[in-house]
C-alpha atoms as a PDB file:
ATOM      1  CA  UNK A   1      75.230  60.920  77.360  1.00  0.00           C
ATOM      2  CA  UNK A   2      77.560  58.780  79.079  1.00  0.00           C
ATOM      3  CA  UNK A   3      76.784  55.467  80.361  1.00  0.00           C
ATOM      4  CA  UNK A   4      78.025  56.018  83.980  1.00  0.00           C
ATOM      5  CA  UNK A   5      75.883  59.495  83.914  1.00  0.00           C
ATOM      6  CA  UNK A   6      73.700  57.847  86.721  1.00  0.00           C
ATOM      7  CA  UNK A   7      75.753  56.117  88.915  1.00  0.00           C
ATOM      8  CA  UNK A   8      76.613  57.538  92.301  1.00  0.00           C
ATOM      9  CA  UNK A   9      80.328  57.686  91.361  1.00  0.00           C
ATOM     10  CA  UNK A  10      79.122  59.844  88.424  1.00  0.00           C
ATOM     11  CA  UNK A  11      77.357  62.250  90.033  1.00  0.00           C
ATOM     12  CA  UNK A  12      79.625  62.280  92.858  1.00  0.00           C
ATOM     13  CA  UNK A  13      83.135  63.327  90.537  1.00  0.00           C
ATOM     14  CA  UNK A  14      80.729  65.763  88.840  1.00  0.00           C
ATOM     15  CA  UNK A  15      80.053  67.713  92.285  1.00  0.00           C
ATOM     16  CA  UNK A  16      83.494  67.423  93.346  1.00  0.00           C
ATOM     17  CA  UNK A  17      84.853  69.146  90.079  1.00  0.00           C
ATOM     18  CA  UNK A  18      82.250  71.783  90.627  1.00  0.00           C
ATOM     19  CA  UNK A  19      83.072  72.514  94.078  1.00  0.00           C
ATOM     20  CA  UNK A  20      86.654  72.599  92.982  1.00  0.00           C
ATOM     21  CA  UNK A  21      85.981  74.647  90.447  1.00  0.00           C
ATOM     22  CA  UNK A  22      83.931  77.014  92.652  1.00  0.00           C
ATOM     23  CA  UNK A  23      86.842  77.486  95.198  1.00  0.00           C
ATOM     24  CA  UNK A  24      89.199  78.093  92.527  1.00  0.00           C
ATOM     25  CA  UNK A  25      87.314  80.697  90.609  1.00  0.00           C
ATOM     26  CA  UNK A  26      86.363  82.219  94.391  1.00  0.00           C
ATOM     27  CA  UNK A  27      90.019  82.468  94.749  1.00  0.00           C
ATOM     28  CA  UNK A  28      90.747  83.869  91.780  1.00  0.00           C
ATOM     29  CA  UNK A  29      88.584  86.853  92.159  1.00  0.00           C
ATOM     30  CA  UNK A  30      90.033  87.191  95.743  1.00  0.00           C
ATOM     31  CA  UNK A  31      93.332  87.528  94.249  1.00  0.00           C
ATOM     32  CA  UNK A  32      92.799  89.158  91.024  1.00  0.00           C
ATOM     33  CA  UNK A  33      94.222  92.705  91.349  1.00  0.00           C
ATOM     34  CA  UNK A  34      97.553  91.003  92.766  1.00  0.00           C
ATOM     35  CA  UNK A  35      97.374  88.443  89.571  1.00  0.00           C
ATOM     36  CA  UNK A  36      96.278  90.832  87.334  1.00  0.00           C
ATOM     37  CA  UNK A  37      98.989  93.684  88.042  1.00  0.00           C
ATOM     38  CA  UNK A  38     101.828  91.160  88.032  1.00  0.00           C
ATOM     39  CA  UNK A  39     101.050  89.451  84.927  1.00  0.00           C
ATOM     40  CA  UNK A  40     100.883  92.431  82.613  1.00  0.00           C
ATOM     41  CA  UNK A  41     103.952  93.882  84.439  1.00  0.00           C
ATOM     42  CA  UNK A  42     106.001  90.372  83.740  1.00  0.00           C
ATOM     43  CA  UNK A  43     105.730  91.310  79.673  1.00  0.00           C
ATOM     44  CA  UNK A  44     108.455  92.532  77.660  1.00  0.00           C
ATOM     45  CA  UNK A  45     107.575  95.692  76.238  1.00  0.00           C
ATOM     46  CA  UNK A  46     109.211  96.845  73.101  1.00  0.00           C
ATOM     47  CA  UNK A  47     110.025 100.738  73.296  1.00  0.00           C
ATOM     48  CA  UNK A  48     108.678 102.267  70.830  1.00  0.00           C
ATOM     49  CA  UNK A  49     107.410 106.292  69.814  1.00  0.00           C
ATOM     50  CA  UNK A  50     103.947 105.237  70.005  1.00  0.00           C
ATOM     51  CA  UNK A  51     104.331 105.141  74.006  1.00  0.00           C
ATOM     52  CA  UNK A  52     103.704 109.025  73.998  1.00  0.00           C
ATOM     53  CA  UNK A  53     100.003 109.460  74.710  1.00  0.00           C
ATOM     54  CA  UNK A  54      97.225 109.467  72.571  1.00  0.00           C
ATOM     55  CA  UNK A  55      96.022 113.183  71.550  1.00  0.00           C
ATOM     56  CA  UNK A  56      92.746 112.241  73.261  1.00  0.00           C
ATOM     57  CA  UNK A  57      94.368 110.171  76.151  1.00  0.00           C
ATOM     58  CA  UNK A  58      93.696 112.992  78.994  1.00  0.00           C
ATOM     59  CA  UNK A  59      89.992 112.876  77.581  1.00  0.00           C
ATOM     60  CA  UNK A  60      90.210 109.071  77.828  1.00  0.00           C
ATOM     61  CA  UNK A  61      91.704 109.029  81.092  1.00  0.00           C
ATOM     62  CA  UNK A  62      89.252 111.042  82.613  1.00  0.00           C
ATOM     63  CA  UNK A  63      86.143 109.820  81.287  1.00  0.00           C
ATOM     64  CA  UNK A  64      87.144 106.067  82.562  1.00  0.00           C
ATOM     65  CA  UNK A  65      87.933 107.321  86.027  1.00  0.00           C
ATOM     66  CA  UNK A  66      84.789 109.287  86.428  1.00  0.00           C
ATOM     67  CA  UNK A  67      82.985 106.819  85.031  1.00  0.00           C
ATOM     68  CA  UNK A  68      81.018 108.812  82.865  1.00  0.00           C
ATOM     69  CA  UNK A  69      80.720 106.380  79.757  1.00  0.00           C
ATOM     70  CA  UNK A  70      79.352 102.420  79.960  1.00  0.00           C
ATOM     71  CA  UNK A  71      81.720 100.165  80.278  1.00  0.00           C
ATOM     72  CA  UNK A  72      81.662  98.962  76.715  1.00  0.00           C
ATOM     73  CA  UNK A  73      81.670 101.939  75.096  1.00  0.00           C
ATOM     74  CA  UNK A  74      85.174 102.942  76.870  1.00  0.00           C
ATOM     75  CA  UNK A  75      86.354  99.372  76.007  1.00  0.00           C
ATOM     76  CA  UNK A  76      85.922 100.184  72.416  1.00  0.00           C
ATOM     77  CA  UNK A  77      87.576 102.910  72.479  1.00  0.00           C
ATOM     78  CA  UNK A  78      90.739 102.031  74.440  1.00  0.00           C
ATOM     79  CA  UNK A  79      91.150  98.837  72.349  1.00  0.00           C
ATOM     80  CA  UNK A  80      91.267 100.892  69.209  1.00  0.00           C
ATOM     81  CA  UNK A  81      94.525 102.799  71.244  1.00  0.00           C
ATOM     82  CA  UNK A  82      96.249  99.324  71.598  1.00  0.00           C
ATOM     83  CA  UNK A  83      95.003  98.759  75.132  1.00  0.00           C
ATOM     84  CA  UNK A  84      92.176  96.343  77.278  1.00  0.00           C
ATOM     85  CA  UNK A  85      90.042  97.696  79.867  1.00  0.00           C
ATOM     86  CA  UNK A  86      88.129  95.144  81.696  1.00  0.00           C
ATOM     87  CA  UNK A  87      86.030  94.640  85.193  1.00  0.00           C
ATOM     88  CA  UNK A  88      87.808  92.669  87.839  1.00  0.00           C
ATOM     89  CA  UNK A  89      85.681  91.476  90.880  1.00  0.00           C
ATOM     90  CA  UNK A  90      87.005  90.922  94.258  1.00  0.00           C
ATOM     91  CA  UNK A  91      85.335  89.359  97.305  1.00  0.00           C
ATOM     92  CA  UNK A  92      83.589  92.151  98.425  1.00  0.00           C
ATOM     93  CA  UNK A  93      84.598  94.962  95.400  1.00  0.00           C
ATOM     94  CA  UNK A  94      85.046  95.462  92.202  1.00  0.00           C
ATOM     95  CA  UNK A  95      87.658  97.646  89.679  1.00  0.00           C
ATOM     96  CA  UNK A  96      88.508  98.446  86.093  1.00  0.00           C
ATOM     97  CA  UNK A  97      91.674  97.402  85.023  1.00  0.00           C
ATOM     98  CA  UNK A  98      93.349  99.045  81.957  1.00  0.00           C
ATOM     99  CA  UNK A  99      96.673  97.541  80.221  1.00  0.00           C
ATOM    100  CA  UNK A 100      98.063  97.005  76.747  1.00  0.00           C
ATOM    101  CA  UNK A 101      97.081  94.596  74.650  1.00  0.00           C
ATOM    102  CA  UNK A 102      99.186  91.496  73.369  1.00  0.00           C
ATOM    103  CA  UNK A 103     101.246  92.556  70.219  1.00  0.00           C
ATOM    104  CA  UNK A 104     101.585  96.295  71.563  1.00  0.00           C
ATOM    105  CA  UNK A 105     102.990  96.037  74.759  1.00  0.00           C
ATOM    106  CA  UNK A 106     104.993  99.572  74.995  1.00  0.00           C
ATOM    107  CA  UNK A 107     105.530 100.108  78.018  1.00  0.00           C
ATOM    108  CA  UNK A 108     102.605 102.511  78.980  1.00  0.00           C
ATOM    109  CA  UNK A 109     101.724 101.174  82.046  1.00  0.00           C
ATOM    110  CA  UNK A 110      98.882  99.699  83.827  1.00  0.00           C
ATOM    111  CA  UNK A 111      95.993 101.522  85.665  1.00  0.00           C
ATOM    112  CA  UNK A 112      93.326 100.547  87.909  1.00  0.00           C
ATOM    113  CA  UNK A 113      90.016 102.759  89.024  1.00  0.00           C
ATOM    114  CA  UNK A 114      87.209 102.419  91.777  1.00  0.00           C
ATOM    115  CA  UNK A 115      84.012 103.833  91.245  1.00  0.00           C
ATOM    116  CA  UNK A 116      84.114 106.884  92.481  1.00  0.00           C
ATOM    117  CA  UNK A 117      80.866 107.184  94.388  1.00  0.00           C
ATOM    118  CA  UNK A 118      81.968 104.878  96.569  1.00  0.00           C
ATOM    119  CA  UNK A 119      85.746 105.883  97.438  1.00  0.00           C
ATOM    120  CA  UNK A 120      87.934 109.205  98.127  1.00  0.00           C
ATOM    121  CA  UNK A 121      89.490 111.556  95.108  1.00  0.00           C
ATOM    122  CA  UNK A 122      93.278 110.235  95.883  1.00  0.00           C
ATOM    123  CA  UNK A 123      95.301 108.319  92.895  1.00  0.00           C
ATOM    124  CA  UNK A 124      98.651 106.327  93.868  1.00  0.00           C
ATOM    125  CA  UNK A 125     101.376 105.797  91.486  1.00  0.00           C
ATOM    126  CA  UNK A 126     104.440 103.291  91.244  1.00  0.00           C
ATOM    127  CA  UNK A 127     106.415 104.700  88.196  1.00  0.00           C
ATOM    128  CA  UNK A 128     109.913 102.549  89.431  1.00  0.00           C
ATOM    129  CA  UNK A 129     108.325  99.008  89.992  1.00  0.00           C
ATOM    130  CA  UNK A 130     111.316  97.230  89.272  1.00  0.00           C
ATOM    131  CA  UNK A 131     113.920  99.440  90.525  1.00  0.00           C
ATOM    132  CA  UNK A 132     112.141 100.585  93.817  1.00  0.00           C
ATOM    133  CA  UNK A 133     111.994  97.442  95.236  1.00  0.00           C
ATOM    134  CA  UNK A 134     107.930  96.627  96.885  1.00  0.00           C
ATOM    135  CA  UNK A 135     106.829  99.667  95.437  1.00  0.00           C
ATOM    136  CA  UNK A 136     104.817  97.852  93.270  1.00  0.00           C
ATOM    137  CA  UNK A 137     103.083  95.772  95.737  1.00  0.00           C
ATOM    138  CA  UNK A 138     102.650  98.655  98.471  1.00  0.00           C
ATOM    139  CA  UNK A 139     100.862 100.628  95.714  1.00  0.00           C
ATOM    140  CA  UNK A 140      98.735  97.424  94.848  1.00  0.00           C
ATOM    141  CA  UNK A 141      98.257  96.610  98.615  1.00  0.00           C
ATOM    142  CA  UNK A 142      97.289 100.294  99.440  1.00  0.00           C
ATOM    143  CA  UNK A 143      94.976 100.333  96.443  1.00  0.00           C
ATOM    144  CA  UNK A 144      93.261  97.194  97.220  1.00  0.00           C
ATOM    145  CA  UNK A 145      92.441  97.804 100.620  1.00  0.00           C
ATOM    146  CA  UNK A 146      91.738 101.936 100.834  1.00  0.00           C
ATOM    147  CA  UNK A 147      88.884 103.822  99.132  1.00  0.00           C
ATOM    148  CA  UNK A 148      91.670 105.309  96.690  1.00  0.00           C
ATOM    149  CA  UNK A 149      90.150 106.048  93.070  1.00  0.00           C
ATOM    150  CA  UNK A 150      93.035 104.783  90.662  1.00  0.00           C
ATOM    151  CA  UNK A 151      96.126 103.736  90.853  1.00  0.00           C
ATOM    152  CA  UNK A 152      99.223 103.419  88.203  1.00  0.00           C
ATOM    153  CA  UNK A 153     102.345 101.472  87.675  1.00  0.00           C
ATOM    154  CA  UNK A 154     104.855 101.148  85.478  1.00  0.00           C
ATOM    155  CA  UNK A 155     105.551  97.976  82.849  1.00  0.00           C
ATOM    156  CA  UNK A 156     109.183  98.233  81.705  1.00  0.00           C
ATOM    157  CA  UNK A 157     111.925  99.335  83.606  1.00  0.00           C
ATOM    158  CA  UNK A 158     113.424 102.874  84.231  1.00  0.00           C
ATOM    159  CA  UNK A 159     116.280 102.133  82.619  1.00  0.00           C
ATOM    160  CA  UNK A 160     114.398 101.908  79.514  1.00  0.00           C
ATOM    161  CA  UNK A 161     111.214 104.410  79.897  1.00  0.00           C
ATOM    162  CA  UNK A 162     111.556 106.477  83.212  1.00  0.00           C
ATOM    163  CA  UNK A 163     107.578 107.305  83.392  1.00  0.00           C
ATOM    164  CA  UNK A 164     108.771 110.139  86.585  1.00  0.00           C
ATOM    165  CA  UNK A 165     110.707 111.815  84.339  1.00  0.00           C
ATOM    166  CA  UNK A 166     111.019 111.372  80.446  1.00  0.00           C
ATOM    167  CA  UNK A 167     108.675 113.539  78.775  1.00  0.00           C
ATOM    168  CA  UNK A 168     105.257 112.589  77.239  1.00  0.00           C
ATOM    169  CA  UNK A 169     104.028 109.894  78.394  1.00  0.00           C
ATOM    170  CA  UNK A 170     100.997 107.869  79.591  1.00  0.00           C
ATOM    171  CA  UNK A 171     101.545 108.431  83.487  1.00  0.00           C
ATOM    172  CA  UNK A 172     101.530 111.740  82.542  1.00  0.00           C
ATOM    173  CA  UNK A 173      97.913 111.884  80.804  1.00  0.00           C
ATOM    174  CA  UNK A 174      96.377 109.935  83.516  1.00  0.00           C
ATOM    175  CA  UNK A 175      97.345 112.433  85.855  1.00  0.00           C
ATOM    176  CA  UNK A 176      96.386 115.209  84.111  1.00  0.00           C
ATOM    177  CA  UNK A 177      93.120 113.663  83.546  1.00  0.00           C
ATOM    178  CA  UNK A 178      93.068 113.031  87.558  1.00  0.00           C
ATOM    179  CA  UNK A 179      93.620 116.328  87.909  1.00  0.00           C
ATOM    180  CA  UNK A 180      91.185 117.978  85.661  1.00  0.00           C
ATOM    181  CA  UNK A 181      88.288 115.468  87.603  1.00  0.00           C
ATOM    182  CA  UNK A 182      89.146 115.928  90.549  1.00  0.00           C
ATOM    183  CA  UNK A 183      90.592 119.619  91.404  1.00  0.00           C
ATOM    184  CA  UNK A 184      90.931 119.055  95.107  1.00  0.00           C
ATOM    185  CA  UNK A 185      91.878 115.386  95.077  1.00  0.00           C
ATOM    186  CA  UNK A 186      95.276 114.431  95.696  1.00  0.00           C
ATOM    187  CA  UNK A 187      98.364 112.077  93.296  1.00  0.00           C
ATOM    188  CA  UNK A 188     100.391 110.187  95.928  1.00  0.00           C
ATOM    189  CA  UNK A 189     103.576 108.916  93.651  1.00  0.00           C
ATOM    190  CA  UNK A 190     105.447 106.061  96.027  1.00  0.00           C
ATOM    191  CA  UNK A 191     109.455 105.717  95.322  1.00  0.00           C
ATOM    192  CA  UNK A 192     112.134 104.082  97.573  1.00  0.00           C
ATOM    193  CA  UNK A 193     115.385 104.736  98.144  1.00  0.00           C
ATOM    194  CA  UNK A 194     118.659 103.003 100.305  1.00  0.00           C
ATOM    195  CA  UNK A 195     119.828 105.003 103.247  1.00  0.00           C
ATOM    196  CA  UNK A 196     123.720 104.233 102.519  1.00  0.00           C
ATOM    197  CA  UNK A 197     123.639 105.505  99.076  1.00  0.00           C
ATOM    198  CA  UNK A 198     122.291 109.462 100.784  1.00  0.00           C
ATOM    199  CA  UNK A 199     124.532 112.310 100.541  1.00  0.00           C
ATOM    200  CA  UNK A 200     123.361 113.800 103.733  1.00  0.00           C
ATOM    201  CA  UNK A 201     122.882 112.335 107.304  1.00  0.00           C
ATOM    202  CA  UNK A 202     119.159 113.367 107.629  1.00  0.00           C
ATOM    203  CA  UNK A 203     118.455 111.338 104.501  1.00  0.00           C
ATOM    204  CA  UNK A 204     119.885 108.193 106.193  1.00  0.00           C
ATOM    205  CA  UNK A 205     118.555 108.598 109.292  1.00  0.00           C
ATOM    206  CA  UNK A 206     114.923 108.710 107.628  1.00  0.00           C
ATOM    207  CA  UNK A 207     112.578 106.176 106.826  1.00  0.00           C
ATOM    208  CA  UNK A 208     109.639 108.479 104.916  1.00  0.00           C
ATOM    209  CA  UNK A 209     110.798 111.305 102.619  1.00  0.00           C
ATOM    210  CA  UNK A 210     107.414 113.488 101.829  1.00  0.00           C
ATOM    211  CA  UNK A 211     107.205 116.065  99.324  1.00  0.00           C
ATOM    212  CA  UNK A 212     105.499 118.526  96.931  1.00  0.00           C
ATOM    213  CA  UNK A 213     108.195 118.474  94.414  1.00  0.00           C
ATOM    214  CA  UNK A 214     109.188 121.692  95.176  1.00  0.00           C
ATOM    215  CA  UNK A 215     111.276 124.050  97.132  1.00  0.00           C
ATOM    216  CA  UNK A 216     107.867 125.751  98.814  1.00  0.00           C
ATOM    217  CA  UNK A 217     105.177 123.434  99.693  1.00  0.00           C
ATOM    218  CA  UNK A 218     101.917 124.792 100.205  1.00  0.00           C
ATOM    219  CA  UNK A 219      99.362 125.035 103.209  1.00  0.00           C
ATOM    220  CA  UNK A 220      97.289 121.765 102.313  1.00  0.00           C
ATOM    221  CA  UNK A 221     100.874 119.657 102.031  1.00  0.00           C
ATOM    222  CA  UNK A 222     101.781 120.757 104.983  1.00  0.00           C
ATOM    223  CA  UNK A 223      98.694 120.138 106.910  1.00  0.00           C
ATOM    224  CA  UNK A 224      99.262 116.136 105.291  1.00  0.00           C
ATOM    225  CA  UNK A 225     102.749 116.137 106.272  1.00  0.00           C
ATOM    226  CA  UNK A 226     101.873 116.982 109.753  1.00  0.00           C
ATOM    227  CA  UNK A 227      98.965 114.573 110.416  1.00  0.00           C
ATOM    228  CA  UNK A 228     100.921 111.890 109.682  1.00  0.00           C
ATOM    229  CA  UNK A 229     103.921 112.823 111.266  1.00  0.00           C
ATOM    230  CA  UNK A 230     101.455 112.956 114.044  1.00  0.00           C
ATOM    231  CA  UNK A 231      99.938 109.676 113.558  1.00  0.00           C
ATOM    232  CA  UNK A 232     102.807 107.508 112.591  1.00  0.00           C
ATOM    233  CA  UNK A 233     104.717 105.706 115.210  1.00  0.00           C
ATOM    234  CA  UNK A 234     108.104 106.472 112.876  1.00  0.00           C
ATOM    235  CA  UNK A 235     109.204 110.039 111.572  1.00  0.00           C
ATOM    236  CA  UNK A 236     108.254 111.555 108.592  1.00  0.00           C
ATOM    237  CA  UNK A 237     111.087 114.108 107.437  1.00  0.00           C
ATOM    238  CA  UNK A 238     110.081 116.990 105.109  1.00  0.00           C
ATOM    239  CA  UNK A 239     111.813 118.575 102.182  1.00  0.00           C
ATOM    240  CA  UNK A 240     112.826 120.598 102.287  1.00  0.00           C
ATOM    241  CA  UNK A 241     112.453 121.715 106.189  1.00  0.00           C
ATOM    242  CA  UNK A 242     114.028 118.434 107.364  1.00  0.00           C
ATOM    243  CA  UNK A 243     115.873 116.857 105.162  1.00  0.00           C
ATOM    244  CA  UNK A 244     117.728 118.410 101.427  1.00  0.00           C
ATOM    245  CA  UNK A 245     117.610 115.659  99.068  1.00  0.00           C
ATOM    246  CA  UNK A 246     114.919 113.536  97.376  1.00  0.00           C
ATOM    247  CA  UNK A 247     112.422 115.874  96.673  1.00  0.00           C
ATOM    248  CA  UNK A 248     111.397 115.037  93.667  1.00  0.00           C
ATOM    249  CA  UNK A 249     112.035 118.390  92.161  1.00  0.00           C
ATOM    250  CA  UNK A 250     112.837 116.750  88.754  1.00  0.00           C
ATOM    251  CA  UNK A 251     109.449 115.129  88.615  1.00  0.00           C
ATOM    252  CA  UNK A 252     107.784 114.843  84.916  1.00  0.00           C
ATOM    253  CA  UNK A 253     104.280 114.250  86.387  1.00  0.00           C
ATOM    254  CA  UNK A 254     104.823 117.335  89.094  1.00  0.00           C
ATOM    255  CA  UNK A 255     105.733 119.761  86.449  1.00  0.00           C
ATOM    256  CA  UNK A 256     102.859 119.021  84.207  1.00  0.00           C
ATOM    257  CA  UNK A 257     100.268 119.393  87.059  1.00  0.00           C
ATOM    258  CA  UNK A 258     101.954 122.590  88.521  1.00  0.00           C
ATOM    259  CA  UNK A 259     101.200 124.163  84.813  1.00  0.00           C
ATOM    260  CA  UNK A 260      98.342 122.817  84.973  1.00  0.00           C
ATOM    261  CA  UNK A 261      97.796 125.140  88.366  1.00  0.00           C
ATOM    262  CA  UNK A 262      96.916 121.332  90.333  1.00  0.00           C
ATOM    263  CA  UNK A 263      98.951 121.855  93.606  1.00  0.00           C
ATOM    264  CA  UNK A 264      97.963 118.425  95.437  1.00  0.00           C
ATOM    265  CA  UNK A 265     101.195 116.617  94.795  1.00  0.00           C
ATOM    266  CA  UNK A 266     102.634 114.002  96.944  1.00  0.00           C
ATOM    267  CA  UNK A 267     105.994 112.483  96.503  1.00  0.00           C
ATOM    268  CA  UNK A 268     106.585 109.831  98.896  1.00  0.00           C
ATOM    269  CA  UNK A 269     110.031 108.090  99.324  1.00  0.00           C
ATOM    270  CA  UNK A 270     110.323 105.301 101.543  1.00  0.00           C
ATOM    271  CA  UNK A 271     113.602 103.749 102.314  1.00  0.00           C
ATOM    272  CA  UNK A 272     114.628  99.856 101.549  1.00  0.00           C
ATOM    273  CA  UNK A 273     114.277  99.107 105.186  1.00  0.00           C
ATOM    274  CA  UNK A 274     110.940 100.474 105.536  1.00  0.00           C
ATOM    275  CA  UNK A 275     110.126  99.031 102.306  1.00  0.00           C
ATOM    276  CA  UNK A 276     110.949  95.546 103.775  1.00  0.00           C
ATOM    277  CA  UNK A 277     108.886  95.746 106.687  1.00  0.00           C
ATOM    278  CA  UNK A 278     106.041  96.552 104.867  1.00  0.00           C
ATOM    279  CA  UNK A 279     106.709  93.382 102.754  1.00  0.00           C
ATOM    280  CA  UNK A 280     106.846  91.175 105.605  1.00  0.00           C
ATOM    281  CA  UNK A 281     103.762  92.970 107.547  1.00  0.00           C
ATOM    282  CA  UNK A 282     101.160  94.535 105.890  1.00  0.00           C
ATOM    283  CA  UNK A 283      99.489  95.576 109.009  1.00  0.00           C
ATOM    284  CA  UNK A 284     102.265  98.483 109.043  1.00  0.00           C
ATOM    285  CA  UNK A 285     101.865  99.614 105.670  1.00  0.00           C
ATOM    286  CA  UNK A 286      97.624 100.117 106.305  1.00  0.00           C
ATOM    287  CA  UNK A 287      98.482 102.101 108.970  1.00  0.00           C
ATOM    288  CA  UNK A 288     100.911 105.024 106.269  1.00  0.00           C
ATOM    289  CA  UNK A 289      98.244 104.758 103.906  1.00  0.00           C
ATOM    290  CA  UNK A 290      94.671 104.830 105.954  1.00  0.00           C
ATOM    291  CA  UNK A 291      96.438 108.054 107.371  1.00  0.00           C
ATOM    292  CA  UNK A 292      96.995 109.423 104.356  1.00  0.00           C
ATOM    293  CA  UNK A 293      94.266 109.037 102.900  1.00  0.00           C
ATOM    294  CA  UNK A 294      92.576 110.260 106.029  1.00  0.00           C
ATOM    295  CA  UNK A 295      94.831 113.374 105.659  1.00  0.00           C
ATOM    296  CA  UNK A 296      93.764 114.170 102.052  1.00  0.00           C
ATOM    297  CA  UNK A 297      90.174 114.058 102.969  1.00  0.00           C
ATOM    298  CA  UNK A 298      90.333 115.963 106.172  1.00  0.00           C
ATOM    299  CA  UNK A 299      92.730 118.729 104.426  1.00  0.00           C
ATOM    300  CA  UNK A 300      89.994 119.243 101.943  1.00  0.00           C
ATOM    301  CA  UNK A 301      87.580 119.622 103.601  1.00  0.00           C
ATOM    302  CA  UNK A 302      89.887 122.413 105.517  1.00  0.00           C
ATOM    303  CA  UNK A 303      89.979 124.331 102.253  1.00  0.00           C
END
């Protein structure tokens, strides 16, 4: 024991470092989605075959997003597949986060998942992080502060594993695996694009780009697309009704889930400006995304 151990000064330093340490770890956990999603997005990932899924990733997937194993027993099983799945605690919630481990960083991507008694059947996705500028953060922003199940980003650049579009990948088993647990839920993917660099004077003169990823959307897309053109104070153009180009009719993820006979995908482009504002007030980005969600929940119940 240390000789000062009784003195006032003592005991006074020791409370000190414990209230320090207190308001530290309390802001930790405040911020840990934020810190967790941008330090496992910061590694360099080395490219390598083993970033096509799994054989039982889909199973994987969907067990940890339904919940429907203990925590350690999905732990187990996702470290033996090169990746860490661990309980963050916020303020007021809680998630599971799920990235590669040291040593095998690949480039498959990060995920997050809510429990989901307690939240509605709608997963976001940022598969361009890097090269659609604040994606990354809406998605995290969105995620944090909605009742959305899971969420999904990217870890290397585009230029070096396009998760939207090169085939078999992990993006594309947690989808499926969203999919096959929740039928009538609904996969938001969030891209950006600059106004100058569109071929076509709708596409510059929009702000929000919404899509099924294909030339015909169905009843329930249109029914989103409508309530929040409705609710948002700027336009929403629609491919392909309103505007011709970025429609994500290339889309890896949209394929997959279309052969899978899943319907409820959303391919939302926002421009740079847009983008931007968001950035700078988050107040304006709550508003796209509350609606949305609303949207999904009220359109299936409509079904």
């Amino acid at each position: 024991m240390s000789p000062y151990a009784g003195s006032f000064w003592y005991r006074a330093v020791v409370v000190a470092g414990c209230f320090v340490f207190a308001w530290q770890g309390s802001a930790a956990a405040q911020q840990s989605l934020q810190t967790w999603r941008r330090r496992v997005s910061k590694r360099e990932a080395t490219i390598r075959a083993e970033t096509r899924p799994a054989p039982d990733a889909i199973s994987l997937f969907r067990t940890t997003v339904t919940r429907q194993q203990a925590l350690p027993d999905l732990q187990h099983a996702w470290m033996e597949r090169g990746f860490e799945l661990r309980e963050l605690n916020g303020e007021h919630q809680s998630w599971w986060v799920l990235n590669e481990i040291d040593g095998k960083v690949w480039g498959r991507g990060c995920y997050a998942f809510r429990d989901p008694c307690n939240c509605t059947a709608v997963a976001l996705s940022a598969p361009h992080q890097f090269y659609d500028q604040y994606t990354g953060r809406i998605v995290e922003a969105a995620f944090e502060n909605h009742s959305f199940v899971a969420a999904a980003w990217n870890t290397t650049h585009r230029r070096r594993l396009d998760l939207a579009h090169d085939p078999e990948n992990y993006l594309d088993a947690f989808s499926l695996a969203f999919a096959k647990a929740f039928p009538d839920g609904v996969i938001v993917q969030v891209h950006g694009f600059v106004k100058d660099k569109r071929d076509t004077v709708a596409a510059r003169n929009s702000d929000i780009i919404i899509s099924n990823a294909t030339r015909l959307p169905g009843s329930r897309f249109q029914l989103i697309a409508d309530r929040l053109q409705s609710a948002l104070a700027q336009p929403v153009s629609v491919y392909p009704r309103d505007v011709s180009e970025l429609g994500g009719t290339t889309n890896q993820q949209a394929r997959l889930l279309r052969q899978s006979h899943f319907s409820h995908f959303v391919h939302l482009e926002l421009s740079k400006d847009l983008r931007l504002r968001f950035n700078e007030k988050r107040s304006r980005q709550r508003d796209l995304f509350k609606y949305l969600l609303e949207a999904s929940r009220e359109t299936s119940r409509d079904r």
